[in-house]
PDB file of N, CA and C in Angstrom:
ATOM      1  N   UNK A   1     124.448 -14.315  29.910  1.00  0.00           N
ATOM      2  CA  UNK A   1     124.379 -15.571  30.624  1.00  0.00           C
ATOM      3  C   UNK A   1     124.461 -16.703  29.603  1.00  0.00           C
ATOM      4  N   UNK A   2     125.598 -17.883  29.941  1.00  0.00           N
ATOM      5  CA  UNK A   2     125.098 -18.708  28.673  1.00  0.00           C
ATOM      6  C   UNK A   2     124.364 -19.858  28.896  1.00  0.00           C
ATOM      7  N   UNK A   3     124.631 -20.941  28.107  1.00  0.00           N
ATOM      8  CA  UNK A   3     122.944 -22.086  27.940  1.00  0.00           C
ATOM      9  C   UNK A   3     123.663 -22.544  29.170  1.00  0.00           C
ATOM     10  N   UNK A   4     124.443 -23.086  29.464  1.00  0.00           N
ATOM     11  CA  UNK A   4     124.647 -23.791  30.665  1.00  0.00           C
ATOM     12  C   UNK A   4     124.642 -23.080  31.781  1.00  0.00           C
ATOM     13  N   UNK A   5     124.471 -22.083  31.782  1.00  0.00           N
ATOM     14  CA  UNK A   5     124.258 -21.293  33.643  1.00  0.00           C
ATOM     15  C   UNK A   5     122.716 -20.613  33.603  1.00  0.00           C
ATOM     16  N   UNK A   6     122.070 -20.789  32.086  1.00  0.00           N
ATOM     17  CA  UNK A   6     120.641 -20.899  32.145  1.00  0.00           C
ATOM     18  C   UNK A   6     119.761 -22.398  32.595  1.00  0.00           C
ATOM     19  N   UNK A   7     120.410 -23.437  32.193  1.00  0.00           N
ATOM     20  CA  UNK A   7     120.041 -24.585  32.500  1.00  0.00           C
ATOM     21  C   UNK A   7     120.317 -24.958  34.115  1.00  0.00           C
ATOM     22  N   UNK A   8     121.176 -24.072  34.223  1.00  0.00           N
ATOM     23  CA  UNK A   8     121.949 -24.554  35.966  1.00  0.00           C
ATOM     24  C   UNK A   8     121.121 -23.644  36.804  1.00  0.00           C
ATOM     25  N   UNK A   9     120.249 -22.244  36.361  1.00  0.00           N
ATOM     26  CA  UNK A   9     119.669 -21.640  37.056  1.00  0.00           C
ATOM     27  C   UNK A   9     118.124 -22.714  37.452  1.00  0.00           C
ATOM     28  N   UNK A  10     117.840 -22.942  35.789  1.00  0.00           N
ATOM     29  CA  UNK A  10     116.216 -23.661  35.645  1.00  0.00           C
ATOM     30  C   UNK A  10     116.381 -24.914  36.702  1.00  0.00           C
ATOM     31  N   UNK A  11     117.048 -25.559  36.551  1.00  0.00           N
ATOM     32  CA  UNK A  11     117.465 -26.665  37.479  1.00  0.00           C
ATOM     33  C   UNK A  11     117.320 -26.048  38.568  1.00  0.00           C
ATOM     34  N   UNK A  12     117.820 -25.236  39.029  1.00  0.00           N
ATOM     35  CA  UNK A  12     117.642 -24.836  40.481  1.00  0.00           C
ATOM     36  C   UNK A  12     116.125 -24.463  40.922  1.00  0.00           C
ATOM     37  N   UNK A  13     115.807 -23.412  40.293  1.00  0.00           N
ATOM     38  CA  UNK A  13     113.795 -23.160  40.389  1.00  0.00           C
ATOM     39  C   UNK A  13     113.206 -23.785  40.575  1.00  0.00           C
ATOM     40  N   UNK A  14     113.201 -25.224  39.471  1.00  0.00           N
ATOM     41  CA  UNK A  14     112.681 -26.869  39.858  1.00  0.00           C
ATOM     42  C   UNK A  14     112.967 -26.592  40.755  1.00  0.00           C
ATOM     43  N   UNK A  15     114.168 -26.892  41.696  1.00  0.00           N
ATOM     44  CA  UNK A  15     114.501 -27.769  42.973  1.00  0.00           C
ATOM     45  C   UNK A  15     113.955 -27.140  43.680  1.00  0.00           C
ATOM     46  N   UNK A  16     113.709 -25.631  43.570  1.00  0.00           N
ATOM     47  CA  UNK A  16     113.354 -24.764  44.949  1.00  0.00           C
ATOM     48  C   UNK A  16     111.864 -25.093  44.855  1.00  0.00           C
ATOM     49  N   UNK A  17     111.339 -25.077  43.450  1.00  0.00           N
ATOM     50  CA  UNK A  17     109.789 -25.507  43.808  1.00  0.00           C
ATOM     51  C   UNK A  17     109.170 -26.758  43.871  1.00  0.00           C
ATOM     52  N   UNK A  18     110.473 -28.206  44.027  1.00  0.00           N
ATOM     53  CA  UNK A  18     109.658 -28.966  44.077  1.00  0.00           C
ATOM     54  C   UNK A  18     109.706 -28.932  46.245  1.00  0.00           C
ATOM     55  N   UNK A  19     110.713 -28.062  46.805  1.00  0.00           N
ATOM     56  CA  UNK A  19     111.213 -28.129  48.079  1.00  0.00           C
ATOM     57  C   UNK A  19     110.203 -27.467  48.573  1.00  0.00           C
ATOM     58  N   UNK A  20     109.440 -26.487  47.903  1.00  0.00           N
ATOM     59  CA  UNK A  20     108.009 -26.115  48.401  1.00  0.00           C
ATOM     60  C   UNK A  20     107.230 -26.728  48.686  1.00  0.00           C
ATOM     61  N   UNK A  21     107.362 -27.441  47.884  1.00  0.00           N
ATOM     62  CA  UNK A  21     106.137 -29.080  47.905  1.00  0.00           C
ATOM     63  C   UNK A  21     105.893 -30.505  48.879  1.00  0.00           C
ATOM     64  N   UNK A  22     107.734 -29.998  49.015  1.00  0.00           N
ATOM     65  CA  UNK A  22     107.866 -31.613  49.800  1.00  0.00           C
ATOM     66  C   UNK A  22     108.525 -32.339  49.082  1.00  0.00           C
ATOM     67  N   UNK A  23     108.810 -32.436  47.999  1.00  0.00           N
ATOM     68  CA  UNK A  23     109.307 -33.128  47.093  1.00  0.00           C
ATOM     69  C   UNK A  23     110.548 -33.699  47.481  1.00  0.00           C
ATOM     70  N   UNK A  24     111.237 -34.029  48.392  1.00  0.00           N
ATOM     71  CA  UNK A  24     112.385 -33.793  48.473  1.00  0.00           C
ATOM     72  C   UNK A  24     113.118 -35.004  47.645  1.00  0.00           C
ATOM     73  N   UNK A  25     112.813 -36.138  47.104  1.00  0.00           N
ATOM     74  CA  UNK A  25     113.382 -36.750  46.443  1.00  0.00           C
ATOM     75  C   UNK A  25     113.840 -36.166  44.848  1.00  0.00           C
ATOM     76  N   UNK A  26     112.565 -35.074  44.264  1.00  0.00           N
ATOM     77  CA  UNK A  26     113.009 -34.458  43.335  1.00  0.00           C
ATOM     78  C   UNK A  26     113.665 -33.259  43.200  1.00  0.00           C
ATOM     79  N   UNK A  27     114.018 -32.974  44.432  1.00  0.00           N
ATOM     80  CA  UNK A  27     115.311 -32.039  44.722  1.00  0.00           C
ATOM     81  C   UNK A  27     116.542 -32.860  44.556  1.00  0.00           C
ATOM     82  N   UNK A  28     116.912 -33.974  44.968  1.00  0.00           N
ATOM     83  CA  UNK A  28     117.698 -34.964  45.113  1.00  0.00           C
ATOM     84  C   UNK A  28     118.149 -34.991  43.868  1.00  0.00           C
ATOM     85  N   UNK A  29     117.340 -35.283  42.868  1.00  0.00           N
ATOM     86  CA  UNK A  29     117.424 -35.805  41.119  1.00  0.00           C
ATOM     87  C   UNK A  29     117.821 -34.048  40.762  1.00  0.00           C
ATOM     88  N   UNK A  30     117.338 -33.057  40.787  1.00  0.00           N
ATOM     89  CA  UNK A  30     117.617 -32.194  39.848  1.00  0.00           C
ATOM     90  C   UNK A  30     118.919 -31.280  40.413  1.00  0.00           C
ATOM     91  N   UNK A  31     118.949 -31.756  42.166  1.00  0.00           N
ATOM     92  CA  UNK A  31     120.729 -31.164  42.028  1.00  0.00           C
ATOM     93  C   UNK A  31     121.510 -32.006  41.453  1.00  0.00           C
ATOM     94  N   UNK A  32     121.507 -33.521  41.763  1.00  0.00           N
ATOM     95  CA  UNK A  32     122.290 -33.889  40.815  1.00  0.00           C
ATOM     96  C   UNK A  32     122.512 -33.744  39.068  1.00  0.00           C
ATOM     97  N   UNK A  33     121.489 -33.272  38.813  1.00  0.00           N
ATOM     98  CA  UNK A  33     121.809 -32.971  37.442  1.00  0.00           C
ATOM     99  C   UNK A  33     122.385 -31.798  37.463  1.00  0.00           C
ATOM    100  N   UNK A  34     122.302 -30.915  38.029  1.00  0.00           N
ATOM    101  CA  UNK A  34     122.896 -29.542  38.341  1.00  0.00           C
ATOM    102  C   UNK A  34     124.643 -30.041  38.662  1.00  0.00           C
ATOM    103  N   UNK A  35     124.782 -30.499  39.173  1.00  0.00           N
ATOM    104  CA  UNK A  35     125.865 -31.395  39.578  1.00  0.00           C
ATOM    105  C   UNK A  35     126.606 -31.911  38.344  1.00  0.00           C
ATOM    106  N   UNK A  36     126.138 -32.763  37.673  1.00  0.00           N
ATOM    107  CA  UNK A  36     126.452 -32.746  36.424  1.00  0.00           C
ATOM    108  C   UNK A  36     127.108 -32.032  35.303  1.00  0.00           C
ATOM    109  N   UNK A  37     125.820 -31.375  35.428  1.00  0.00           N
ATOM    110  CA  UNK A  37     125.881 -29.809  34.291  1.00  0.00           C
ATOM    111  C   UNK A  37     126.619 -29.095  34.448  1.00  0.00           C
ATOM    112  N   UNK A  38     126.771 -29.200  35.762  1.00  0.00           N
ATOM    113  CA  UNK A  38     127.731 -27.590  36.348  1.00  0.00           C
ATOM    114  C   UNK A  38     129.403 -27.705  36.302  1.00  0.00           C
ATOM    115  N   UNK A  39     129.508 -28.999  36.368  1.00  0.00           N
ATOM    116  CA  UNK A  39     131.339 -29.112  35.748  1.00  0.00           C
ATOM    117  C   UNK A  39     131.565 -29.693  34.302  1.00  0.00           C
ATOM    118  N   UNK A  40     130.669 -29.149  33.577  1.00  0.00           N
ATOM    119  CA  UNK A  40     131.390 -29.039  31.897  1.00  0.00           C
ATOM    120  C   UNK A  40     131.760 -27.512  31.716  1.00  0.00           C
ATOM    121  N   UNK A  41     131.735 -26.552  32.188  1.00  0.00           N
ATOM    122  CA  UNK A  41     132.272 -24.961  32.275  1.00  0.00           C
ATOM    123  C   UNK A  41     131.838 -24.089  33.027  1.00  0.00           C
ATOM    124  N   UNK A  42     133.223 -23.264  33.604  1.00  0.00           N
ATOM    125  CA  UNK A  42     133.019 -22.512  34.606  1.00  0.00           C
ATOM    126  C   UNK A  42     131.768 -21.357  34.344  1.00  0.00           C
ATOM    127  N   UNK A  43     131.651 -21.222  35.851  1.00  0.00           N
ATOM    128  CA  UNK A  43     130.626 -20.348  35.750  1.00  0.00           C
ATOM    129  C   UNK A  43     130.831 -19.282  36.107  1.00  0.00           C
ATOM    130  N   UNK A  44     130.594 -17.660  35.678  1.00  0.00           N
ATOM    131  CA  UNK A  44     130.227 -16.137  36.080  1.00  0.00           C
ATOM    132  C   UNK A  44     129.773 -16.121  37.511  1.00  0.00           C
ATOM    133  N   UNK A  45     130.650 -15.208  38.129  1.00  0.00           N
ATOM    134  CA  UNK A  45     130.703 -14.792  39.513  1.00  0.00           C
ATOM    135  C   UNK A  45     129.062 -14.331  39.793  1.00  0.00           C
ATOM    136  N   UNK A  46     128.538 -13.810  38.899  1.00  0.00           N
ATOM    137  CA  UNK A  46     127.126 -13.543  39.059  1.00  0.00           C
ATOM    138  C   UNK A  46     126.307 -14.715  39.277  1.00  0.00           C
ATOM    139  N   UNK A  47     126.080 -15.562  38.395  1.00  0.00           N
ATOM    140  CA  UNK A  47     125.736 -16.950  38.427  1.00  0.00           C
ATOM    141  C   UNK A  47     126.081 -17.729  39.663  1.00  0.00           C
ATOM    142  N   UNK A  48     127.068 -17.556  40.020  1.00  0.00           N
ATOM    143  CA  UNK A  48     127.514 -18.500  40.862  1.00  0.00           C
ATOM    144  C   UNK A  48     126.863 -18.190  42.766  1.00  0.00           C
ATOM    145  N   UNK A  49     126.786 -16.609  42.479  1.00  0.00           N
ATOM    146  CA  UNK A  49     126.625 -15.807  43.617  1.00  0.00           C
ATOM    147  C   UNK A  49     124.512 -16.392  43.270  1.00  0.00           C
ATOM    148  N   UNK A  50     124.094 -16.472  42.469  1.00  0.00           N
ATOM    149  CA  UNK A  50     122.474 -16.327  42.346  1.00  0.00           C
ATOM    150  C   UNK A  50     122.742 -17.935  42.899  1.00  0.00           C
ATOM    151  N   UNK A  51     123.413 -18.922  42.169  1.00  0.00           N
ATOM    152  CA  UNK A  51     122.763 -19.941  42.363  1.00  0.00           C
ATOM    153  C   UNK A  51     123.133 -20.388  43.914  1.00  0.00           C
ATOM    154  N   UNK A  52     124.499 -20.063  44.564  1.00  0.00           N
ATOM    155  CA  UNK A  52     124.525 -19.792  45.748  1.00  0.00           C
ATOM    156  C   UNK A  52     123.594 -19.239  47.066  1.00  0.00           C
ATOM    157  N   UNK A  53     122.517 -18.455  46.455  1.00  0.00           N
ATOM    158  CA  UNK A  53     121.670 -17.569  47.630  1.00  0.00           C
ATOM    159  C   UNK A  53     120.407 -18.709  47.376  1.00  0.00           C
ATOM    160  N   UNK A  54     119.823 -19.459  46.268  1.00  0.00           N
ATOM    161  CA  UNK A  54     119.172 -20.397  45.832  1.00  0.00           C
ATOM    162  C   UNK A  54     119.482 -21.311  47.112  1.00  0.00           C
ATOM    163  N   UNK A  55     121.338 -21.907  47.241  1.00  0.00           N
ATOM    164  CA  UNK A  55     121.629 -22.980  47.889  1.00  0.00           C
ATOM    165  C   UNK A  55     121.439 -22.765  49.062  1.00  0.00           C
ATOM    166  N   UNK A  56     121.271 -21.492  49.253  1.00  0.00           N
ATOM    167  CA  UNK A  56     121.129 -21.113  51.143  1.00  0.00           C
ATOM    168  C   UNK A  56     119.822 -21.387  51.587  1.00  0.00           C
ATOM    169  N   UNK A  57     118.879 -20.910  50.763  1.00  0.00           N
ATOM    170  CA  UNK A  57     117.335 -20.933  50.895  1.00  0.00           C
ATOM    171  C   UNK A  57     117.014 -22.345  51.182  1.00  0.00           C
ATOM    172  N   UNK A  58     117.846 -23.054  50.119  1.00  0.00           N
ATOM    173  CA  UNK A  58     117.421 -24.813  50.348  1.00  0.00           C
ATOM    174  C   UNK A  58     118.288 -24.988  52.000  1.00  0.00           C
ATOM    175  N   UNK A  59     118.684 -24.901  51.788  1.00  0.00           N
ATOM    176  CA  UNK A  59     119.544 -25.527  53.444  1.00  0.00           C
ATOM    177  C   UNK A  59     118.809 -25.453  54.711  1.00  0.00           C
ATOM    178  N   UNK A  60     118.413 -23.943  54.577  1.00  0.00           N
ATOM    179  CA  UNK A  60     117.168 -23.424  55.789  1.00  0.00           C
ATOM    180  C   UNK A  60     116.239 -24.046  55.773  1.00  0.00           C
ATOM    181  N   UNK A  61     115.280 -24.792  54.027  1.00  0.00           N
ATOM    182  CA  UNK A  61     114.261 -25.589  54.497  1.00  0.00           C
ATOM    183  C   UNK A  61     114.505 -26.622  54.924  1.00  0.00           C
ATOM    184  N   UNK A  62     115.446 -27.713  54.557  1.00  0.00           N
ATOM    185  CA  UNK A  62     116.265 -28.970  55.388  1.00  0.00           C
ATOM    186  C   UNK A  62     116.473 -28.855  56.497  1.00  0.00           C
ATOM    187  N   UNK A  63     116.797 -27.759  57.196  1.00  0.00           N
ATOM    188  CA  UNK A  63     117.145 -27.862  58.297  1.00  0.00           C
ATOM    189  C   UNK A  63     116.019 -27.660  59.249  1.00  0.00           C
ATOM    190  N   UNK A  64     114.715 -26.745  58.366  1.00  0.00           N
ATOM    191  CA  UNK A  64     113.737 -26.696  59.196  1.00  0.00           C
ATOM    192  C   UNK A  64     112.720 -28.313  58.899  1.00  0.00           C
ATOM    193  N   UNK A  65     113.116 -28.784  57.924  1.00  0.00           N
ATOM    194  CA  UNK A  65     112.111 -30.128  57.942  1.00  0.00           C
ATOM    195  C   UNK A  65     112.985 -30.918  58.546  1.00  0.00           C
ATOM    196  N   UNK A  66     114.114 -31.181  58.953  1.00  0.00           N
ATOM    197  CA  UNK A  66     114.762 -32.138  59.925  1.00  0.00           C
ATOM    198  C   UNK A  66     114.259 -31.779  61.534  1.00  0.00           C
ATOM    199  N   UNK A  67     114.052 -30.311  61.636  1.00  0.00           N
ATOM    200  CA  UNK A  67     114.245 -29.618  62.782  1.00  0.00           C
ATOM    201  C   UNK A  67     112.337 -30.425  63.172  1.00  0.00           C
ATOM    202  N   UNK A  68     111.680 -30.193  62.355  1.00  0.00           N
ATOM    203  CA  UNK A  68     109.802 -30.789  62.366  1.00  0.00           C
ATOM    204  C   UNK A  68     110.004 -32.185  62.941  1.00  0.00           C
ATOM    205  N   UNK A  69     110.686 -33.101  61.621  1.00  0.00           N
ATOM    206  CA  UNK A  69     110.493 -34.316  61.825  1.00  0.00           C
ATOM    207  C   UNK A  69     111.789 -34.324  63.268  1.00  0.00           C
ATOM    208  N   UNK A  70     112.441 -33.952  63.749  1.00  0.00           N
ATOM    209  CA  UNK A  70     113.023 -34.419  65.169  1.00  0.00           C
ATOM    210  C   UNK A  70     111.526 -34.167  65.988  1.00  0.00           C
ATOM    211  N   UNK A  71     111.660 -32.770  66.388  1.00  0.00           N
ATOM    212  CA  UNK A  71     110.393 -32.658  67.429  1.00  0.00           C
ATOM    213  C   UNK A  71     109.604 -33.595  66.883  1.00  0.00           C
ATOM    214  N   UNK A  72     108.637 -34.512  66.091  1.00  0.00           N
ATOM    215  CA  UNK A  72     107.575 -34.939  66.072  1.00  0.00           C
ATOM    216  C   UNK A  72     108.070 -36.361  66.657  1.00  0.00           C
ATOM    217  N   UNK A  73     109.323 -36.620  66.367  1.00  0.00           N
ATOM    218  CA  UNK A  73     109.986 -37.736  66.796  1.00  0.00           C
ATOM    219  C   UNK A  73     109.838 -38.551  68.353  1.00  0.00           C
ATOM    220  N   UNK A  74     110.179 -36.729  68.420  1.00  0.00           N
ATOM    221  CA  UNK A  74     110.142 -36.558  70.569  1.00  0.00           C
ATOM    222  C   UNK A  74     108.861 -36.556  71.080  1.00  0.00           C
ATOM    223  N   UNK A  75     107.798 -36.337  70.509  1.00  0.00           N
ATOM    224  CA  UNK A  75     106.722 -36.140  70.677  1.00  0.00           C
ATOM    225  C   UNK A  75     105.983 -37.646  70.681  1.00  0.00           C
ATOM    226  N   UNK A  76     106.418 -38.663  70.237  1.00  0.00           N
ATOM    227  CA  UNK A  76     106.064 -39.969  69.766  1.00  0.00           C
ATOM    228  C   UNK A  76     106.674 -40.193  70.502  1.00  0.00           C
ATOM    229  N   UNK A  77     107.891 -40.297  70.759  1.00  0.00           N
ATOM    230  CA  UNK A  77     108.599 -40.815  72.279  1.00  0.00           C
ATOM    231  C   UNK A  77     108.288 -40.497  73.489  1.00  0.00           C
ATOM    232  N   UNK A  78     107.391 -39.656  73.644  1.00  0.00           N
ATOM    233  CA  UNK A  78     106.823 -39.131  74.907  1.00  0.00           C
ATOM    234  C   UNK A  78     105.606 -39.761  75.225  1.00  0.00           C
ATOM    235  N   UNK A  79     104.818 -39.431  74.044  1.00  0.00           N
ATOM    236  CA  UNK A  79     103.676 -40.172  73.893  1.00  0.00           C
ATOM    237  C   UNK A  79     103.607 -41.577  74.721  1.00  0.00           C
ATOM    238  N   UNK A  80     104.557 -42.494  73.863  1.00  0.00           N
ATOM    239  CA  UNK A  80     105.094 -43.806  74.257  1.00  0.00           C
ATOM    240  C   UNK A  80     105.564 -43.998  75.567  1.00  0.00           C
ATOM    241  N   UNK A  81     106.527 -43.048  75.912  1.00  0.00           N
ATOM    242  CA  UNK A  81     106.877 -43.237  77.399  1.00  0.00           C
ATOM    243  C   UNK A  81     104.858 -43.117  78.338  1.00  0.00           C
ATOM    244  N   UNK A  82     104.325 -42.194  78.059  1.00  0.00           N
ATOM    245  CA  UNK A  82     102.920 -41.841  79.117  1.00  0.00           C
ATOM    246  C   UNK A  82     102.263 -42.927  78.498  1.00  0.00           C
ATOM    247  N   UNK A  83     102.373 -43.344  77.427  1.00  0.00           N
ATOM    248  CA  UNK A  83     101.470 -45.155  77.535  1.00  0.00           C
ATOM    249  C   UNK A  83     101.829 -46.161  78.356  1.00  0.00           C
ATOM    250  N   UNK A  84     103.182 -46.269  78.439  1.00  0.00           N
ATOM    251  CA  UNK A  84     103.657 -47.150  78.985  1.00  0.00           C
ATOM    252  C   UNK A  84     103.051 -47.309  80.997  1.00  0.00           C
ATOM    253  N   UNK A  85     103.760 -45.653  81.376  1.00  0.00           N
ATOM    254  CA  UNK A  85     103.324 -45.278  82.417  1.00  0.00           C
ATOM    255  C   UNK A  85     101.590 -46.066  82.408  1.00  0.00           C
ATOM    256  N   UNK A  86     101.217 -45.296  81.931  1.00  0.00           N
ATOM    257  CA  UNK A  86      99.254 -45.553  81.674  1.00  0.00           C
ATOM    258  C   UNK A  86      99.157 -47.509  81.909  1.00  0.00           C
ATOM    259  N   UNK A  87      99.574 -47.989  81.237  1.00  0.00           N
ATOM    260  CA  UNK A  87     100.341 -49.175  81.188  1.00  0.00           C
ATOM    261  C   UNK A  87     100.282 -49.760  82.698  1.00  0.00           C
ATOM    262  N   UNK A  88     101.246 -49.328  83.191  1.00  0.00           N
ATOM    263  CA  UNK A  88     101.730 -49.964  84.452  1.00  0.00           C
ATOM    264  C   UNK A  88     100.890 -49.707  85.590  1.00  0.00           C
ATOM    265  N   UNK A  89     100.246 -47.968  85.491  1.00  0.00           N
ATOM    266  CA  UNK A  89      99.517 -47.156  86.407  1.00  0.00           C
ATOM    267  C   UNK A  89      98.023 -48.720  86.608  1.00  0.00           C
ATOM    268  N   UNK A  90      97.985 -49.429  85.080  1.00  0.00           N
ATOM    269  CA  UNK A  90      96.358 -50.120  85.704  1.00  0.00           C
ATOM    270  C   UNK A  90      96.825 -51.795  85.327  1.00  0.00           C
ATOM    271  N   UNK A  91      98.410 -51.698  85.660  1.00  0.00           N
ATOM    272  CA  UNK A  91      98.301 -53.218  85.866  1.00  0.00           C
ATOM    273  C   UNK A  91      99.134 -54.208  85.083  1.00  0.00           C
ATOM    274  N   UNK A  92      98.778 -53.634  83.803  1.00  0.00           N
ATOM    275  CA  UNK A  92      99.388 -54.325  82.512  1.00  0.00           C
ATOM    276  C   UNK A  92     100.690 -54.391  82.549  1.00  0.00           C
ATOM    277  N   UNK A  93     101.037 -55.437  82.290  1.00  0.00           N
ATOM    278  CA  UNK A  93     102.377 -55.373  81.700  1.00  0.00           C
ATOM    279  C   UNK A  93     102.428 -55.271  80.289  1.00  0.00           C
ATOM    280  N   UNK A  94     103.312 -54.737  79.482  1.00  0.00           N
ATOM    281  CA  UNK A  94     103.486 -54.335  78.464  1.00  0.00           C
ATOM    282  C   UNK A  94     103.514 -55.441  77.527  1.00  0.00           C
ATOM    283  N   UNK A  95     103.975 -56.532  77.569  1.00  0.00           N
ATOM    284  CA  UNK A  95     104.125 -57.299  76.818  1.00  0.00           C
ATOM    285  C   UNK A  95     103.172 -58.233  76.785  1.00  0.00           C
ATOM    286  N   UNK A  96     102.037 -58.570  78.092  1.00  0.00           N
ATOM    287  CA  UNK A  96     100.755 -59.330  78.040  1.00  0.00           C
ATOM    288  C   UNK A  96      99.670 -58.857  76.758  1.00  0.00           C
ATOM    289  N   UNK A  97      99.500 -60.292  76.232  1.00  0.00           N
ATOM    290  CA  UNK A  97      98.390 -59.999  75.188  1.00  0.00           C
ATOM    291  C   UNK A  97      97.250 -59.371  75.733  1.00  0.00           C
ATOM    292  N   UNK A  98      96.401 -58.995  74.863  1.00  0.00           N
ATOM    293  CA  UNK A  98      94.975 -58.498  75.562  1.00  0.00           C
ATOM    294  C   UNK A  98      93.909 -59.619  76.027  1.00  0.00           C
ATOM    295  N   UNK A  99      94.330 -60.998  75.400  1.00  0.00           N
ATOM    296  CA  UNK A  99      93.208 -62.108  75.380  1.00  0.00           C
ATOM    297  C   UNK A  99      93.708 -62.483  77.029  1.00  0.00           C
ATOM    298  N   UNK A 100      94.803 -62.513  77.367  1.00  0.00           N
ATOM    299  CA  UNK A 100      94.950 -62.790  78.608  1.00  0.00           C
ATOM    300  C   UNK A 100      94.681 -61.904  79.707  1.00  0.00           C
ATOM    301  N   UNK A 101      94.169 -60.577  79.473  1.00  0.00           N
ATOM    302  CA  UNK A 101      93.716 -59.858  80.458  1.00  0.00           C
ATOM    303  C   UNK A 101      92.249 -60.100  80.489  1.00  0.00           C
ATOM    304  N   UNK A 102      91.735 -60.688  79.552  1.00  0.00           N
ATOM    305  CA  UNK A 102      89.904 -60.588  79.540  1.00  0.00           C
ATOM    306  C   UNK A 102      90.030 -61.751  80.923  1.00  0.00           C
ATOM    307  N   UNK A 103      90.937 -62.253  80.816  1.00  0.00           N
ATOM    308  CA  UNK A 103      90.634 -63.824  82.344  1.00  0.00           C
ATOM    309  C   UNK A 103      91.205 -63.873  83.302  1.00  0.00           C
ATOM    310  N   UNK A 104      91.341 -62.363  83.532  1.00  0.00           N
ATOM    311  CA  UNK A 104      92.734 -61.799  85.025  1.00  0.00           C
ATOM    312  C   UNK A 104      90.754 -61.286  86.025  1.00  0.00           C
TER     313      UNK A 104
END
């Protein structure tokens, strides 16, 4: 293996363990350096196949932290819709301050 498809692996480990974390901005920074690194010379079908199964693993967690933050999204929009309801059910209009309901 040489220094540059050792550096292109380490780069990747970072990324996978800062994606454990949450990190996702320092996934951001160390593919791009991977990015970088990785077109000054080709890389071994082996290498390419490891850092490939690496890139799959990341995709599945993106897609499952997009997949979180949607549902929690919908969940806040629902929320919001049954306030609103709640809202109307005792009167309020949505946009009346509260100081003007203390003198209704």
């Amino acid at each position: 293996m040489s220094n540059i498809e050792c550096l292109l692996e380490q780069l990747t480990v970072e990324a996978t363990e800062a994606a454990r974390q949450g990190q996702w901005d320092r996934v951001i920074a160390l593919y791009n350096q991977r990015g970088a690194k990785g077109q000054q010379s080709p890389l071994s079908p082996k290498a390419r196949q490891t850092l490939m199964e690496s890139d799959q693993w990341l995709i599945t967690r993106i897609q499952e932290a997009q997949a979180a933050i949607k549902q929690q999204l919908l969940d806040i929009q629902d929320q919001r819709r049954r306030l609103t309801v709640l809202k109307r059910q005792w009167g309020e209009s949505p946009t009346t301050p509260a100081r003007h309901l203390l003198t209704i």
